[in-house]
Protein backbone atom coordinates (compact mmCIF):
# COMPACT_ATOMS: atom_id res chain seq x y z
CA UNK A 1 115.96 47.61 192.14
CA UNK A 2 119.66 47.81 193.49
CA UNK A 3 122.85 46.94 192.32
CA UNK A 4 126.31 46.51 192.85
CA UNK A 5 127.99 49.40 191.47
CA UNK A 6 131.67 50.36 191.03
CA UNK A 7 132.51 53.95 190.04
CA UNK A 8 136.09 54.32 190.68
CA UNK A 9 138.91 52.80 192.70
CA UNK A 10 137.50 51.59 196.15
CA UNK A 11 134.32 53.82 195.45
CA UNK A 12 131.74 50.83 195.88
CA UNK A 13 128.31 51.85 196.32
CA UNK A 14 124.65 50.14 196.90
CA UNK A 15 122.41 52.41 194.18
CA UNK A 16 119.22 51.62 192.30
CA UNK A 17 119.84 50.63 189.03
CA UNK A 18 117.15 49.99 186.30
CA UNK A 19 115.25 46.42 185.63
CA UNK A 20 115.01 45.99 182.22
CA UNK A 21 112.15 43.94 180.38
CA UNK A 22 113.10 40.71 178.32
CA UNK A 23 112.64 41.29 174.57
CA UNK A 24 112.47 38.23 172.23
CA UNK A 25 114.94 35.44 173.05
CA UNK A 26 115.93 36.75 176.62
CA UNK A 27 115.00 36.25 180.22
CA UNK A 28 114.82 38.38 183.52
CA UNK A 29 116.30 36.36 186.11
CA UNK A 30 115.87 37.38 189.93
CA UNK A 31 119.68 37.21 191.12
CA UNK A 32 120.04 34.83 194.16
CA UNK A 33 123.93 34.21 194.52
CA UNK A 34 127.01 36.21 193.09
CA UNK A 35 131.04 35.54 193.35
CA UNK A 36 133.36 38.10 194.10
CA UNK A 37 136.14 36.87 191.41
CA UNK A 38 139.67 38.34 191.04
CA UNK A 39 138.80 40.59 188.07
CA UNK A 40 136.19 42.04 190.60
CA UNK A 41 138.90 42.89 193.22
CA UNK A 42 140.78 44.56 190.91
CA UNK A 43 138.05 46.78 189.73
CA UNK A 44 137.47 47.37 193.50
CA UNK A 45 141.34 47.71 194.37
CA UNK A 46 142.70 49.32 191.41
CA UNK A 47 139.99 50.82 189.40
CA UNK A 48 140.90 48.09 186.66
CA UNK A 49 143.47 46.37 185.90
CA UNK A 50 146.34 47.30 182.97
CA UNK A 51 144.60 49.41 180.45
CA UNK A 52 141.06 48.31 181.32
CA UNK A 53 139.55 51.29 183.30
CA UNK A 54 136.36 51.78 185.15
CA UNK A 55 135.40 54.65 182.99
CA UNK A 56 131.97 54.86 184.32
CA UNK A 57 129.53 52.98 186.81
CA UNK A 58 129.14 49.99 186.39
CA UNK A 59 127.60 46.28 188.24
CA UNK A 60 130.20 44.31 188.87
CA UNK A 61 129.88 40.31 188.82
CA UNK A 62 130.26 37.82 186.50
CA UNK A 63 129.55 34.59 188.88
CA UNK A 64 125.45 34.15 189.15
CA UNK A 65 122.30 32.21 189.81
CA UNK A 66 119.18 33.08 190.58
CA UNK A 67 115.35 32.11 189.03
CA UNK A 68 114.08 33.01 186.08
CA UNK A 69 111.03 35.62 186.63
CA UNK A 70 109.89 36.25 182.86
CA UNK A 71 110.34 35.22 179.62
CA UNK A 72 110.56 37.52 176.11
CA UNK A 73 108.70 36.13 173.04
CA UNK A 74 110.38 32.84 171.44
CA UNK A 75 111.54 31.70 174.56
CA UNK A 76 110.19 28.12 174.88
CA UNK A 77 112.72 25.94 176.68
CA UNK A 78 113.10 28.05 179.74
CA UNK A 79 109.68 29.10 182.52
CA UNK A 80 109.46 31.46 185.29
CA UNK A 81 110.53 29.66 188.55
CA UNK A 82 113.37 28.00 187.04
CA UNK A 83 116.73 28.45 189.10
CA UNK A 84 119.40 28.65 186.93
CA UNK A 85 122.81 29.32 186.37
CA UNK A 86 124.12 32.48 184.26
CA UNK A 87 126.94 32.22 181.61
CA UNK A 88 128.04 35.43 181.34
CA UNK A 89 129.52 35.56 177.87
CA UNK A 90 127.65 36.92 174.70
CA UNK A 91 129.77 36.08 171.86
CA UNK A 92 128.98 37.75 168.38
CA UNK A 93 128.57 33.96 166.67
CA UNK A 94 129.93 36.53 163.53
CA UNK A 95 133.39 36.99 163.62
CA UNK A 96 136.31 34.83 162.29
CA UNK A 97 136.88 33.37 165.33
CA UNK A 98 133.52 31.89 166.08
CA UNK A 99 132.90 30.95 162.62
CA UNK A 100 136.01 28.56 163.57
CA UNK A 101 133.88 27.69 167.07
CA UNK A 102 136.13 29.54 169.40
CA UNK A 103 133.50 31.55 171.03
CA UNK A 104 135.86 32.49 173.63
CA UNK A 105 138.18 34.10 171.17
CA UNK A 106 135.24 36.12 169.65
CA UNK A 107 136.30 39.80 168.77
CA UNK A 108 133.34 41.17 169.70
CA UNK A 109 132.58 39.88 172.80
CA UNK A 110 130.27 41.21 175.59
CA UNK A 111 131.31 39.65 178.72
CA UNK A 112 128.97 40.60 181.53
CA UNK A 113 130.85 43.31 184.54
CA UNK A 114 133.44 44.13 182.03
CA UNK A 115 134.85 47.82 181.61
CA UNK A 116 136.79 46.49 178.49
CA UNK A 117 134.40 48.48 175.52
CA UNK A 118 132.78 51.87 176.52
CA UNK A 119 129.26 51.21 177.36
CA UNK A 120 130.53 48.97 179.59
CA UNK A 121 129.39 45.39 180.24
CA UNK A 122 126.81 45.83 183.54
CA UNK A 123 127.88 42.95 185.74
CA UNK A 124 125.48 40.18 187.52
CA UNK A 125 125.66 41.86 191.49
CA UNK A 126 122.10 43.13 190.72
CA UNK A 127 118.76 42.23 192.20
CA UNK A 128 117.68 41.13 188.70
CA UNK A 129 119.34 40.64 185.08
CA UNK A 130 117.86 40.30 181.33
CA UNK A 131 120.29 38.32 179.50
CA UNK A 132 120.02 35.77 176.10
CA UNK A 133 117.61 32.69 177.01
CA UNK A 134 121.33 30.60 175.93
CA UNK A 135 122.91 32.08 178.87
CA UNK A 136 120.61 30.82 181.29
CA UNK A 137 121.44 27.18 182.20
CA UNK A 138 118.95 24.97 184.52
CA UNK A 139 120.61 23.53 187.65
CA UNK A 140 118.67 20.35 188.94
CA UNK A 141 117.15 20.93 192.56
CA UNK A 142 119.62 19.33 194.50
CA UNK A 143 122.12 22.21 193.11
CA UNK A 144 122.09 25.55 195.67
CA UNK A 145 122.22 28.90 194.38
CA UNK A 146 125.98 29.00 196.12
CA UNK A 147 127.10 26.38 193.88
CA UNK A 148 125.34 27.14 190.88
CA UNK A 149 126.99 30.57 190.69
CA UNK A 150 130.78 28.70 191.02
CA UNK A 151 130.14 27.28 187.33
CA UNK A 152 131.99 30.27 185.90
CA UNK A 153 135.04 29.87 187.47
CA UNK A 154 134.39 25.76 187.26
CA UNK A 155 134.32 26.64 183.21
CA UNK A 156 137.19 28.64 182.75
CA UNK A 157 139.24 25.42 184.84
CA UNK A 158 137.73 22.70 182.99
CA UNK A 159 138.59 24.70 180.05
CA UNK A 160 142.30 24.97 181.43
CA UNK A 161 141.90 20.93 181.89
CA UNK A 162 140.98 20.52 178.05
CA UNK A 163 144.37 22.48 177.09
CA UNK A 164 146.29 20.17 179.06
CA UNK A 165 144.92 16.71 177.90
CA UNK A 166 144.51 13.95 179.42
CA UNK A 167 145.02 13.56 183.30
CA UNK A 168 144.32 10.05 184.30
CA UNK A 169 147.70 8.84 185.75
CA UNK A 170 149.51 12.10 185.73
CA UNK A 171 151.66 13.39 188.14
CA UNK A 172 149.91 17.25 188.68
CA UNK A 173 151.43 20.11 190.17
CA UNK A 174 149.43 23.13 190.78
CA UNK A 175 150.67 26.57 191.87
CA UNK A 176 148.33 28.96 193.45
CA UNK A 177 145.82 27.82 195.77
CA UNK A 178 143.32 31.01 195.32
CA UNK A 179 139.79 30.03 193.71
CA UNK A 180 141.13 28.94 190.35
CA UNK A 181 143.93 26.38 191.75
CA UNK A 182 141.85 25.08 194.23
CA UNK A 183 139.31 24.32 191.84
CA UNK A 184 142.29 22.91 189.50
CA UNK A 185 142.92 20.59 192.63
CA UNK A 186 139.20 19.58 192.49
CA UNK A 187 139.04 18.71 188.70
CA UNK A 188 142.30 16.84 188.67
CA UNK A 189 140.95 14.31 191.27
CA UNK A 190 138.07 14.25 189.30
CA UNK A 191 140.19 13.39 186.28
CA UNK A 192 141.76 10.87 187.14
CA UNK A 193 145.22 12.69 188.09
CA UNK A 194 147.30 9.83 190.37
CA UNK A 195 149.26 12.36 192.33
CA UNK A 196 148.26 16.17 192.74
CA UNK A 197 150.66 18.67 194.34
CA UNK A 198 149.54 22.03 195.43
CA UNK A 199 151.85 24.75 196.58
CA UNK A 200 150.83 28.23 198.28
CA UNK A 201 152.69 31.07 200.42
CA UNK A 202 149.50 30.83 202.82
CA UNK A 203 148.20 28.18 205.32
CA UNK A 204 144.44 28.52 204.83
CA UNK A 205 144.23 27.81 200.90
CA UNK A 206 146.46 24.71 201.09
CA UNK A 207 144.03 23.71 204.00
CA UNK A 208 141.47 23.57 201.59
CA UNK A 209 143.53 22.13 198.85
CA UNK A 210 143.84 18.87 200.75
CA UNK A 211 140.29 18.91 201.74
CA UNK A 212 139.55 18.76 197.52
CA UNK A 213 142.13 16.12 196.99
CA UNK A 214 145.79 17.42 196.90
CA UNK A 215 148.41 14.66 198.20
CA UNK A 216 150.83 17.13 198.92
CA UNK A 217 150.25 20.76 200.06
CA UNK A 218 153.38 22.67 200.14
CA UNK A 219 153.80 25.99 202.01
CA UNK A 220 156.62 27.86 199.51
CA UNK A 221 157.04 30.82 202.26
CA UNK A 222 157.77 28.40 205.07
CA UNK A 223 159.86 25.32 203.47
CA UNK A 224 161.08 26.92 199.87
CA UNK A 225 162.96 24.13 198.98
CA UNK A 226 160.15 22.10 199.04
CA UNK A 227 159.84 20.55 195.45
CA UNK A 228 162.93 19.86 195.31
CA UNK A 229 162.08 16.26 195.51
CA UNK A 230 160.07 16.19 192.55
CA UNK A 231 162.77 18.08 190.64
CA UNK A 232 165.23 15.15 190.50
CA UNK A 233 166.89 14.06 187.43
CA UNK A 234 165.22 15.84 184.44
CA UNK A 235 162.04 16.57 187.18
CA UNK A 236 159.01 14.34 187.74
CA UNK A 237 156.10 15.94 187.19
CA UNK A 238 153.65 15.79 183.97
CA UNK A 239 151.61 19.02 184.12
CA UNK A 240 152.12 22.03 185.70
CA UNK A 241 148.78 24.53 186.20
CA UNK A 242 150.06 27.37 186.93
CA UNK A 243 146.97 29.67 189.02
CA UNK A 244 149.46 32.32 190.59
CA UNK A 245 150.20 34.69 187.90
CA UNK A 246 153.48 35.19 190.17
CA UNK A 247 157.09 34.71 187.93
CA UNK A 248 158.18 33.59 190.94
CA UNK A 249 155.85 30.39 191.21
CA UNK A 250 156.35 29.63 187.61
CA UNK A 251 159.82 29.79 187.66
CA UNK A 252 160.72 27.78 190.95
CA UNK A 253 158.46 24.93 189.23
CA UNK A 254 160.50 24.52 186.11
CA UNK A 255 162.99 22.07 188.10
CA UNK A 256 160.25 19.76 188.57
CA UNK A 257 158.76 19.79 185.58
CA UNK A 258 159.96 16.48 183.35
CA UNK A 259 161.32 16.91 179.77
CA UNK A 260 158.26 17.20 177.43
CA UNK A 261 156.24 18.89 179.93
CA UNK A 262 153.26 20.67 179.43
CA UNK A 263 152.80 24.46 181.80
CA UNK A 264 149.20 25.42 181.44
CA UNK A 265 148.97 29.12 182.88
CA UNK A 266 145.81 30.33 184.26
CA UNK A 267 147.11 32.83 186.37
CA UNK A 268 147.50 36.49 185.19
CA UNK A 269 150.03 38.60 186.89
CA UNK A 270 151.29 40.69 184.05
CA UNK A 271 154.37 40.35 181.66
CA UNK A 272 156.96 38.15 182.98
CA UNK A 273 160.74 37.00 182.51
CA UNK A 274 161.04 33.16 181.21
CA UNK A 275 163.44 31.04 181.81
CA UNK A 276 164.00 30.00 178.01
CA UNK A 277 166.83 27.95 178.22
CA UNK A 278 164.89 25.83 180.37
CA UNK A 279 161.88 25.78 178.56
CA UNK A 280 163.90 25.20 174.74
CA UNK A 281 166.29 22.47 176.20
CA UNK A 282 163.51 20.37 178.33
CA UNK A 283 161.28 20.69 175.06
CA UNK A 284 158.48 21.84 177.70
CA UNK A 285 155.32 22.84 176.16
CA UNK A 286 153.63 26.25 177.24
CA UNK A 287 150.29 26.62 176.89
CA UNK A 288 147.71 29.79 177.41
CA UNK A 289 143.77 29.23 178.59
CA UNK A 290 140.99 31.90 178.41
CA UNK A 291 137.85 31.93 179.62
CA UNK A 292 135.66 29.25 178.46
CA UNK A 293 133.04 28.00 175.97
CA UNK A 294 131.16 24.54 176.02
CA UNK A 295 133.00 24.12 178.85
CA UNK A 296 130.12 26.00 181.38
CA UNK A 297 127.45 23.67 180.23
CA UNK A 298 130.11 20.54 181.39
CA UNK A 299 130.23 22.27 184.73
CA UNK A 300 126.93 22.74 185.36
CA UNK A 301 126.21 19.05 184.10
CA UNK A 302 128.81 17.92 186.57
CA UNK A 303 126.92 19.69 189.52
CA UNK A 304 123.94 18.30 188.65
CA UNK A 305 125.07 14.38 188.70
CA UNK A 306 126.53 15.41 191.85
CA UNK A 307 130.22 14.00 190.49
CA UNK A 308 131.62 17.33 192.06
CA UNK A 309 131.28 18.96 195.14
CA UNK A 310 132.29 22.88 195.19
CA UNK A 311 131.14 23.53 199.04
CA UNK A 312 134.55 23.45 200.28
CA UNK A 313 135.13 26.40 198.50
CA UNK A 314 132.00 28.83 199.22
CA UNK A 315 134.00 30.14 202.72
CA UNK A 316 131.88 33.13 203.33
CA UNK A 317 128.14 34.61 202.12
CA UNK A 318 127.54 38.45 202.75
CA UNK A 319 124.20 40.05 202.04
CA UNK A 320 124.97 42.61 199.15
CA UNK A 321 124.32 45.17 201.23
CA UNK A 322 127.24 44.68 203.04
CA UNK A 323 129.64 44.35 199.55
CA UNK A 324 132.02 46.65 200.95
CA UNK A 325 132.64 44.73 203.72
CA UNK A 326 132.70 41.44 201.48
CA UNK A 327 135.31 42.78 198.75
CA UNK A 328 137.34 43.56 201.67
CA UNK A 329 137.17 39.99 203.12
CA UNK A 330 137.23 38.79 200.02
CA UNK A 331 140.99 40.15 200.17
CA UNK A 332 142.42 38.38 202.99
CA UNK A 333 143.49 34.93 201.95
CA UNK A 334 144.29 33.92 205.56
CA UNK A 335 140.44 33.04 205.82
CA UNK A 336 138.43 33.50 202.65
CA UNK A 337 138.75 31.19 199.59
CA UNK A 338 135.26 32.27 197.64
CA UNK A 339 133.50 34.99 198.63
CA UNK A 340 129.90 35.31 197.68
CA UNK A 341 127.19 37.90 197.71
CA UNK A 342 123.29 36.87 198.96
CA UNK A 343 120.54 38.87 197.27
């Protein structure tokens, strides 16, 4: 079969890669849909990203669904012709940190197109996959393969949403309009949230922010002063996601953040300068999210009731073929919000 492989910086080729026959308690699953995330693009751009180097070729991908094809011994609950969609995380279930149930903490983890431990973690982007029968999740028909492969990055936001508590009634800002805050637009709306601001230095994502529910889409490059009327008196809003991973977003929110705040931050940008004066004497509350856990089952249980609709935010489909060409697109945030591979 063929894969999706990365070998260096921008050195992205289409190669045969091995299929590899379920043993007990796993499943081959033919791959139908795959997202080009972030952590992708940086593999593609960069070669990695900080310390975590392609070191050698690897499938990139950690955003799939597809159909099950065959089953190992054991596996009772799942049977070929199933579509489902793939959690990509294999914690150990071993270490101190999922003996305490945070699986997403686990020390051991094998998260699936990761170059983090040397053999790397192949990725989804190939024609087929053998993975743990628990990572395979059933998505009811009226689910497509498009939207079944957005539960990852669904997870890791609803995860993000579980940090923050409670949004029913809250004012909700969100900075950074990529996949992640549009999808933080989508789940506030669906919580509840009575007033959602997005901001964004480009036109396109905050298009698509107000087509998932933002009130206000703000355009920082064009009018920079423009929370500035959410910033009076101690500032008015309850919870700030923050999906840029830019200082500069986080820090030009601060204003309009009210006393006993809470600043979830998705967004990873590397180390950055806070404003602690700020932070100490408004007694905000700053709060890190990573990855997921029970959380992907939720989002697949929310596609399948149909209570949310993640269309808006599949903008283009490329056959894998053509990945090149769809990393590349996948780039330009003047057009593309989620950028998916068809195999």
């Amino acid at each position: 079969m063929l894969g999706v492989i990365i070998h260096a910086q921008k050195d992205l080729r289409i190669e045969p890669v091995a299929s590899v026959a379920p043993a007990a308690g796993q499943v081959r699953i033919a791959v139908k849909a795959g997202g080009i995330c972030g952590s992708d693009l940086h593999y593609y751009l960069h070669g990695g990203s900080g310390s975590i180097r392609v070191r050698e070729p690897m499938a990139l991908g950690h955003e799939m669904a597809g159909i099950i094809e065959e089953c190992g011994a054991g596996v009772s609950h799942l049977v070929p012709g199933m579509r489902v969609s793939v959690n990509p995380s294999s914690p150990c279930y071993e270490c101190e940190y999922c003996r305490e149930g945070a699986h997403n903490q686990c020390m051991n983890m094998q998260f699936m197109g990761s170059a983090m431990r040397l053999p790397h973690a192949q990725g989804g982007f190939r024609q087929s996959i053998t993975v743990s029968a628990a990572q395979a999740i059933p998505i009811a028909e009226t689910v497509t393969m498009a939207e079944a492969a957005m539960a990852e990055p669904l997870a890791v936001v609803l995860h993000a949403m579980k940090q923050a508590g409670p949004l029913l009634g809250k004012r909700v800002l969100v900075t950074g309009c990529g996949p992640i805050g549009a999808l933080c637009v989508l789940v506030a709306r669906n919580a509840g949230a009575a007033e959602i601001i997005a901001t964004d230095v480009g036109e396109f994502p905050l298009q698509v922010a107000r087509k998932l529910g933002a009130t206000a889409a703000l355009n920082m490059a064009t009018t920079p002063e423009a929370l500035a009327p959410y910033a009076t008196g101690k500032g008015t809003v309850d919870i700030l996601f923050e999906a840029s991973g830019n200082q500069a977003a986080l820090n030009g929110a601060l204003a309009a953040i009210r006393a006993g705040g809470i600043i979830v931050q998705l967004g990873l940008g590397g180390d950055v300068t806070l404003p602690i004066n700020a932070i100490v004497t408004k007694e905000l509350q700053l709060r890190g999210t990573f990855r997921f856990d029970s959380e992907f089952q939720q989002a697949v249980d929310l596609m399948n009731s149909g209570r949310i609709d993640l269309t808006p935010l599949v903008t283009h489909t490329l056959p894998f073929q053509e990945a090149n060409d769809a990393f590349m697109l996948a780039t330009d945030r003047s057009r593309a919000m989620k950028v998916q591979l068809s195999f």
